[in-house]
PDB file of N, CA and C in Angstrom:
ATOM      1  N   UNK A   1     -76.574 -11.929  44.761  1.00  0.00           N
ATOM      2  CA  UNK A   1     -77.832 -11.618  44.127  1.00  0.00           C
ATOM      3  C   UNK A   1     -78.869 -11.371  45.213  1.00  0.00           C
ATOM      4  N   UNK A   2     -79.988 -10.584  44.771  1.00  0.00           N
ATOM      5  CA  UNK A   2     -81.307 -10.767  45.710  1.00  0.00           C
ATOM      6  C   UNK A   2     -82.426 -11.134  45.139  1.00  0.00           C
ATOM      7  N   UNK A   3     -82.641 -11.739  46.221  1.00  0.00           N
ATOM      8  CA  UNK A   3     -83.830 -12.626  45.844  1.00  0.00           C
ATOM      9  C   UNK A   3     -85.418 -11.845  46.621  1.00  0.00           C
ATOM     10  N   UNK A   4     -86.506 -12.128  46.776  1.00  0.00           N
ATOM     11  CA  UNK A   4     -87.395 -11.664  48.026  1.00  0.00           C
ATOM     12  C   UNK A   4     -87.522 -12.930  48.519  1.00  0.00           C
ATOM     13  N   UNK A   5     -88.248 -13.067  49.606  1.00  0.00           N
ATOM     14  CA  UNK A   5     -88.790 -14.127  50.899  1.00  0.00           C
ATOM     15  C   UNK A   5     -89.361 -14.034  51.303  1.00  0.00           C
ATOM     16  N   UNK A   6     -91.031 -13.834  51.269  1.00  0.00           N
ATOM     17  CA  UNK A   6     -91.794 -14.057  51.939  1.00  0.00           C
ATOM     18  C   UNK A   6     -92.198 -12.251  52.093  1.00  0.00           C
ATOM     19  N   UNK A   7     -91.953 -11.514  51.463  1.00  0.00           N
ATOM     20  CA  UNK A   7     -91.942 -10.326  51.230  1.00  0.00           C
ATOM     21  C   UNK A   7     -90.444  -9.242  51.794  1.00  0.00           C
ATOM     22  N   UNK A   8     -89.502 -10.042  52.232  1.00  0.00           N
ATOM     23  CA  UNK A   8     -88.472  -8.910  52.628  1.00  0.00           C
ATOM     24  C   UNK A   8     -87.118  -9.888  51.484  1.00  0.00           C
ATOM     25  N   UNK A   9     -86.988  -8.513  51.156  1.00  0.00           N
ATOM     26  CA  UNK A   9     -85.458  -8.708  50.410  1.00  0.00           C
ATOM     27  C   UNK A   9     -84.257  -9.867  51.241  1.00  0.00           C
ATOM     28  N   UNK A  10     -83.434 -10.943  50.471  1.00  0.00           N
ATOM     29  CA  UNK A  10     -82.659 -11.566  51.176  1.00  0.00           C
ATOM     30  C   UNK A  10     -81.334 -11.677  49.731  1.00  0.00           C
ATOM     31  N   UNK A  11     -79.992 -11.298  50.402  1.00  0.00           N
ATOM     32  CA  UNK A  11     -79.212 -11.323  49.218  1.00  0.00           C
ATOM     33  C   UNK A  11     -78.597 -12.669  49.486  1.00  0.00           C
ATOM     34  N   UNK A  12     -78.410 -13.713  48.508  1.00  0.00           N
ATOM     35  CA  UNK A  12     -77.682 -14.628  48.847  1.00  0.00           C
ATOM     36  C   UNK A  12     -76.842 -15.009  47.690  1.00  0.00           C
ATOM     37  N   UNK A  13     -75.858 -16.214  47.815  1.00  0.00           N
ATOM     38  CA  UNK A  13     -74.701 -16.309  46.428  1.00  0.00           C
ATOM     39  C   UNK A  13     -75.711 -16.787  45.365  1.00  0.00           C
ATOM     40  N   UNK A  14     -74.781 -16.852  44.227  1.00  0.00           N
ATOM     41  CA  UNK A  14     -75.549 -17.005  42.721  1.00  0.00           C
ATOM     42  C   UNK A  14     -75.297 -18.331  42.805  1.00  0.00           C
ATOM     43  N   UNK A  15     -76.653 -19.090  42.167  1.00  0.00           N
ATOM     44  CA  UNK A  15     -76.097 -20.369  42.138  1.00  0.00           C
ATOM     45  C   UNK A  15     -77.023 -21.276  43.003  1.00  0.00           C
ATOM     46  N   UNK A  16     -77.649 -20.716  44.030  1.00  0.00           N
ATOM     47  CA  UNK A  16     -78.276 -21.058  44.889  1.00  0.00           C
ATOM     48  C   UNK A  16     -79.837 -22.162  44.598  1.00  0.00           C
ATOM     49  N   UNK A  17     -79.716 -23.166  45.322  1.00  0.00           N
ATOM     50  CA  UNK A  17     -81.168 -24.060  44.993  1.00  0.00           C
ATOM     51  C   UNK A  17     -81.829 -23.777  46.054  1.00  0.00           C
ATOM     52  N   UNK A  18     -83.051 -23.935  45.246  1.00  0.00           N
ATOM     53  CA  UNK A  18     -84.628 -23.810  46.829  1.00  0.00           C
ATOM     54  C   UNK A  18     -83.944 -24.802  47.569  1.00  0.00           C
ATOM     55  N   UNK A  19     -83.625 -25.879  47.739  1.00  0.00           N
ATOM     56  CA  UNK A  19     -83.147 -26.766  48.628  1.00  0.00           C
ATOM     57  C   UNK A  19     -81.898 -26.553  49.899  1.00  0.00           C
ATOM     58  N   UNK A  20     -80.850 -26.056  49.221  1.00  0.00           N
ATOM     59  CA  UNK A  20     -80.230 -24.953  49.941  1.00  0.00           C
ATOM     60  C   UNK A  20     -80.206 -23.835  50.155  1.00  0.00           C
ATOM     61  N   UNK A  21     -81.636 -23.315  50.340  1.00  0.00           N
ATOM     62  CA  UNK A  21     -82.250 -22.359  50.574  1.00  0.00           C
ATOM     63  C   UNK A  21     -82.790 -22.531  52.202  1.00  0.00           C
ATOM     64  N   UNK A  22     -83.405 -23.450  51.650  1.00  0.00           N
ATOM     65  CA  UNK A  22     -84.593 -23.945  52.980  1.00  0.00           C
ATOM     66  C   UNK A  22     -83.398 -24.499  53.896  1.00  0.00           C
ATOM     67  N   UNK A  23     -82.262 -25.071  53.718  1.00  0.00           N
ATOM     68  CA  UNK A  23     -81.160 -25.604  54.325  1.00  0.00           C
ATOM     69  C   UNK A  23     -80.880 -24.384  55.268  1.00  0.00           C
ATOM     70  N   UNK A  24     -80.824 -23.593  54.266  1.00  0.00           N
ATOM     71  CA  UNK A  24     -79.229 -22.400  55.121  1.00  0.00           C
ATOM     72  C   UNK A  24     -80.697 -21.706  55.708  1.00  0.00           C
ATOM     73  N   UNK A  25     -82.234 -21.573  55.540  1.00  0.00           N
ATOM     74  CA  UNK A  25     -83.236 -21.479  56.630  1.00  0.00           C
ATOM     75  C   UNK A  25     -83.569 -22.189  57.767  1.00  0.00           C
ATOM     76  N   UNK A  26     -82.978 -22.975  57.646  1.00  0.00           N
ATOM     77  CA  UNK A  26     -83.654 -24.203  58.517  1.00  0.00           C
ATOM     78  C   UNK A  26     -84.750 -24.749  58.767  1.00  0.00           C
ATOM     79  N   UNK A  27     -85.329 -24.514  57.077  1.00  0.00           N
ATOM     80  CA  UNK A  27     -86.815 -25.137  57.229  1.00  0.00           C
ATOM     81  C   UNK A  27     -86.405 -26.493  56.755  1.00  0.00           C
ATOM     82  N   UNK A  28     -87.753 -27.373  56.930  1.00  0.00           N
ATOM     83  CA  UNK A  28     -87.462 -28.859  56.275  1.00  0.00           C
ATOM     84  C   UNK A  28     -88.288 -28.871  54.867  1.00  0.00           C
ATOM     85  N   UNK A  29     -87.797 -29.202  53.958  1.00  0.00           N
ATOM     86  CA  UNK A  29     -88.105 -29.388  52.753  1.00  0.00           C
ATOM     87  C   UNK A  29     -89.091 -30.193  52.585  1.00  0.00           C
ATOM     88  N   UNK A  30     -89.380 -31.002  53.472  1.00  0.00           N
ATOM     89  CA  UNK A  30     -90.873 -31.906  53.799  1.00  0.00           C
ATOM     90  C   UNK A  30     -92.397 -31.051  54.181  1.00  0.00           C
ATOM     91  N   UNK A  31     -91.562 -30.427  54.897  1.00  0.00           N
ATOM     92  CA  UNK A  31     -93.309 -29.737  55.394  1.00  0.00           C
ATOM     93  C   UNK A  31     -93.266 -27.688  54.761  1.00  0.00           C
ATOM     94  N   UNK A  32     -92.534 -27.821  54.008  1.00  0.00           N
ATOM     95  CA  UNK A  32     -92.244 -26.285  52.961  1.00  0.00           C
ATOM     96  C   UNK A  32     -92.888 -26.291  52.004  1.00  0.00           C
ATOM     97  N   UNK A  33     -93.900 -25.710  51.473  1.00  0.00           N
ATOM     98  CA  UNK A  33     -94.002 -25.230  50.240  1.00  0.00           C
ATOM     99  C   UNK A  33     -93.444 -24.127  49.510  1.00  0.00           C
ATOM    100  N   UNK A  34     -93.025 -24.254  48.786  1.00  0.00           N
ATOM    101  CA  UNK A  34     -92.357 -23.077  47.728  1.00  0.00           C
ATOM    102  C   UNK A  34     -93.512 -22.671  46.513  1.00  0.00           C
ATOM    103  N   UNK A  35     -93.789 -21.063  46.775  1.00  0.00           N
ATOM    104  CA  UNK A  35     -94.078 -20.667  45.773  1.00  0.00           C
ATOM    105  C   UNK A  35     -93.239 -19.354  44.704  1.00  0.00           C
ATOM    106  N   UNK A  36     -92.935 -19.883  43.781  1.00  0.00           N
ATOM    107  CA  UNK A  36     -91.649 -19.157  43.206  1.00  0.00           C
ATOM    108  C   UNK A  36     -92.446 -18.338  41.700  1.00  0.00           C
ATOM    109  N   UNK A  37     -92.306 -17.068  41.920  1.00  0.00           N
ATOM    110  CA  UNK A  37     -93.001 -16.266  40.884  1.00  0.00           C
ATOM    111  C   UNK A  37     -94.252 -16.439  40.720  1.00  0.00           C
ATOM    112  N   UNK A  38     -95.544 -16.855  41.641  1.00  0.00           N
ATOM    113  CA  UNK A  38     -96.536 -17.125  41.293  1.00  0.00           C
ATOM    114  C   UNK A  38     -97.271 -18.570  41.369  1.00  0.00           C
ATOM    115  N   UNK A  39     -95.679 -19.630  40.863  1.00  0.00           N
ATOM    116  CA  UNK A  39     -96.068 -20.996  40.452  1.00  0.00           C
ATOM    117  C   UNK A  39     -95.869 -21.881  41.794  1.00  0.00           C
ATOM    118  N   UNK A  40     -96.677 -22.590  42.059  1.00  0.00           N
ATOM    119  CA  UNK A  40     -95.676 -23.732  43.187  1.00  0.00           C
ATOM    120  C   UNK A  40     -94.646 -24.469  42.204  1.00  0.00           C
ATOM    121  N   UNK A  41     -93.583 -25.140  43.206  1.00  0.00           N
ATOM    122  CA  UNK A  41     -92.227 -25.405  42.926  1.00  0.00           C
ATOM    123  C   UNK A  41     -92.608 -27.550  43.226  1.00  0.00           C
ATOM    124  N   UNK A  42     -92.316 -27.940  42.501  1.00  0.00           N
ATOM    125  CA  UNK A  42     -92.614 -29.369  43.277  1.00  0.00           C
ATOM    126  C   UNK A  42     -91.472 -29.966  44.145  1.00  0.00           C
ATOM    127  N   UNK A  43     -91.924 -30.101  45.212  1.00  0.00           N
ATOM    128  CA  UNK A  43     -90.819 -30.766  46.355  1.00  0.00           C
ATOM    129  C   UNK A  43     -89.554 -31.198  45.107  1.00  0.00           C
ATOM    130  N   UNK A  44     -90.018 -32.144  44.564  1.00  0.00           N
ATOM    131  CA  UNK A  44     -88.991 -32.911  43.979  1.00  0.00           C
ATOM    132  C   UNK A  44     -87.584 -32.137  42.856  1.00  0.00           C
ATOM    133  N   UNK A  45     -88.287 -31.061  42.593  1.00  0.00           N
ATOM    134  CA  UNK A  45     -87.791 -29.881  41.808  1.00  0.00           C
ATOM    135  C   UNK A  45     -86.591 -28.960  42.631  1.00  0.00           C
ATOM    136  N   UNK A  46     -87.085 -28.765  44.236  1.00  0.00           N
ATOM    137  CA  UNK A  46     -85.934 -28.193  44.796  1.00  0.00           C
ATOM    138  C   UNK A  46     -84.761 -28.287  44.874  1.00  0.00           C
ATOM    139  N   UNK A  47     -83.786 -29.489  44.685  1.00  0.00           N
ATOM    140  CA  UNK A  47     -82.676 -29.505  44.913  1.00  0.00           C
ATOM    141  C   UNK A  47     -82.153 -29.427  43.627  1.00  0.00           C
ATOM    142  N   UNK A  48     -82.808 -28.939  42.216  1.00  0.00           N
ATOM    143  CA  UNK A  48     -82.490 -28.569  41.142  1.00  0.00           C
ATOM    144  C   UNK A  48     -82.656 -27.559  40.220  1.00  0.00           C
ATOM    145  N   UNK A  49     -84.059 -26.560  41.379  1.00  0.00           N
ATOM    146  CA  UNK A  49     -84.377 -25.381  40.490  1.00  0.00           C
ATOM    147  C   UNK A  49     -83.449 -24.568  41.503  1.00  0.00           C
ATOM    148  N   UNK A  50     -82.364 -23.401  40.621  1.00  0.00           N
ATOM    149  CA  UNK A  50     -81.563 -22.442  40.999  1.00  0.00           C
ATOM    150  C   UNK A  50     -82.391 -21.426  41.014  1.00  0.00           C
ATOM    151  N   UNK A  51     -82.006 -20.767  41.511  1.00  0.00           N
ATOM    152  CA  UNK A  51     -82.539 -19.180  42.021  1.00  0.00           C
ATOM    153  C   UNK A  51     -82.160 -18.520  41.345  1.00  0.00           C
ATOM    154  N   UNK A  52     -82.771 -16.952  40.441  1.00  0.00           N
ATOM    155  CA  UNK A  52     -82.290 -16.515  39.976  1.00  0.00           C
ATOM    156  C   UNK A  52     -82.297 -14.820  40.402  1.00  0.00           C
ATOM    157  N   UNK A  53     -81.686 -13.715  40.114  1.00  0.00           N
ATOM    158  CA  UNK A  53     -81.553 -12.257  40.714  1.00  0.00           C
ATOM    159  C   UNK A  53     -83.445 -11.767  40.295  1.00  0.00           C
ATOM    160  N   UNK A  54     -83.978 -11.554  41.343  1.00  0.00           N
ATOM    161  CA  UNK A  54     -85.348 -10.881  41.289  1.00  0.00           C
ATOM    162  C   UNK A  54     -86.099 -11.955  42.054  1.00  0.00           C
ATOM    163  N   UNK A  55     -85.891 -13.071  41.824  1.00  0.00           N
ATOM    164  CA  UNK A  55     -86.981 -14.540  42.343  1.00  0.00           C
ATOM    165  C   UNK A  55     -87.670 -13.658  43.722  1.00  0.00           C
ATOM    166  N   UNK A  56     -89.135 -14.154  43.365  1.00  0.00           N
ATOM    167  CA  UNK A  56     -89.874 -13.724  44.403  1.00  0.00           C
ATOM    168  C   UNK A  56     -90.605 -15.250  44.904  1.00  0.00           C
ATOM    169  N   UNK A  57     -90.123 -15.353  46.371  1.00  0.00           N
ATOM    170  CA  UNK A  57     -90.380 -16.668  46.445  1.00  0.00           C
ATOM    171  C   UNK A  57     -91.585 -16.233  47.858  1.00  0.00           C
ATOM    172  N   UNK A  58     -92.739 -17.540  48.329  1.00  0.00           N
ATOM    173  CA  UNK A  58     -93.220 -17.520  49.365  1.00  0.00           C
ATOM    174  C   UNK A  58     -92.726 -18.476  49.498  1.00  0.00           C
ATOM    175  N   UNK A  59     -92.392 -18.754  51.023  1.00  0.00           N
ATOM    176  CA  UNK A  59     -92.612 -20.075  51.812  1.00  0.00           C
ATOM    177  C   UNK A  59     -93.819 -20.496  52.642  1.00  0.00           C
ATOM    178  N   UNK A  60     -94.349 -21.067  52.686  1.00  0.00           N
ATOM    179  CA  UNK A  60     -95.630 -21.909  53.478  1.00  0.00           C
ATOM    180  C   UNK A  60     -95.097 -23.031  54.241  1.00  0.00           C
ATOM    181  N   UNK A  61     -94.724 -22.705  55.477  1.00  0.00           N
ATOM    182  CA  UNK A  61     -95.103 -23.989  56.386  1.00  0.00           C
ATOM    183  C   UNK A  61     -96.436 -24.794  56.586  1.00  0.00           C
ATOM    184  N   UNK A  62     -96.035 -26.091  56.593  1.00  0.00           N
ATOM    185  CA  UNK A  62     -97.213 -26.711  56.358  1.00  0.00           C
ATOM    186  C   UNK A  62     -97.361 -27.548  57.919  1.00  0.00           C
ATOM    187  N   UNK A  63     -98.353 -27.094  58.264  1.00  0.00           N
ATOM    188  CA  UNK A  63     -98.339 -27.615  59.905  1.00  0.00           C
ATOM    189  C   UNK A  63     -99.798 -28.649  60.093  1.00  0.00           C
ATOM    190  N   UNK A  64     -99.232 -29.887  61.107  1.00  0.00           N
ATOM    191  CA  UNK A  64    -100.468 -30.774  61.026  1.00  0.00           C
ATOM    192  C   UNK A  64    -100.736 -30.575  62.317  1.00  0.00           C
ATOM    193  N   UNK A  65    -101.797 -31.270  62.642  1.00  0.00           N
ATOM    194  CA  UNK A  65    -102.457 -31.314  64.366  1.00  0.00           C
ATOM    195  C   UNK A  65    -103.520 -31.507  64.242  1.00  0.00           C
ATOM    196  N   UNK A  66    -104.420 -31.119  65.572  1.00  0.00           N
ATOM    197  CA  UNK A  66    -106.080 -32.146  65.294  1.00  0.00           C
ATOM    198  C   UNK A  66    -106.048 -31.032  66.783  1.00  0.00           C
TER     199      UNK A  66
END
């Protein structure tokens, strides 16, 4: 299936969770925000909302410092 990312097309298997998403990215699911069709995704939601063919997702790294 394809999904988008952050604005470029990414095809990946069906079946797929934001969680092993950000996995097979190598982002950390701690400091990621997911915004999926518009909506944010709640951390806690990732390792159970599947992806589906069209999902237009952003990712937001969330970066701290001073």
């Amino acid at each position: 299936m394809t999904i988008v990312v952050n604005g470029n097309n990414l095809t990946c298997a069906d079946g797929l969770t934001i969680q092993r998403l950000l996995t097979e990215l190598a982002l950390s699911s701690a400091g990621t925000v997911v915004q999926r069709n518009d909506s944010i995704v709640q951390r806690t939601e990732y390792p159970t909302t599947v992806l589906v063919e069209g999902d237009s997702l952003e990712l937001i790294q969330v970066v701290g410092g001073g």
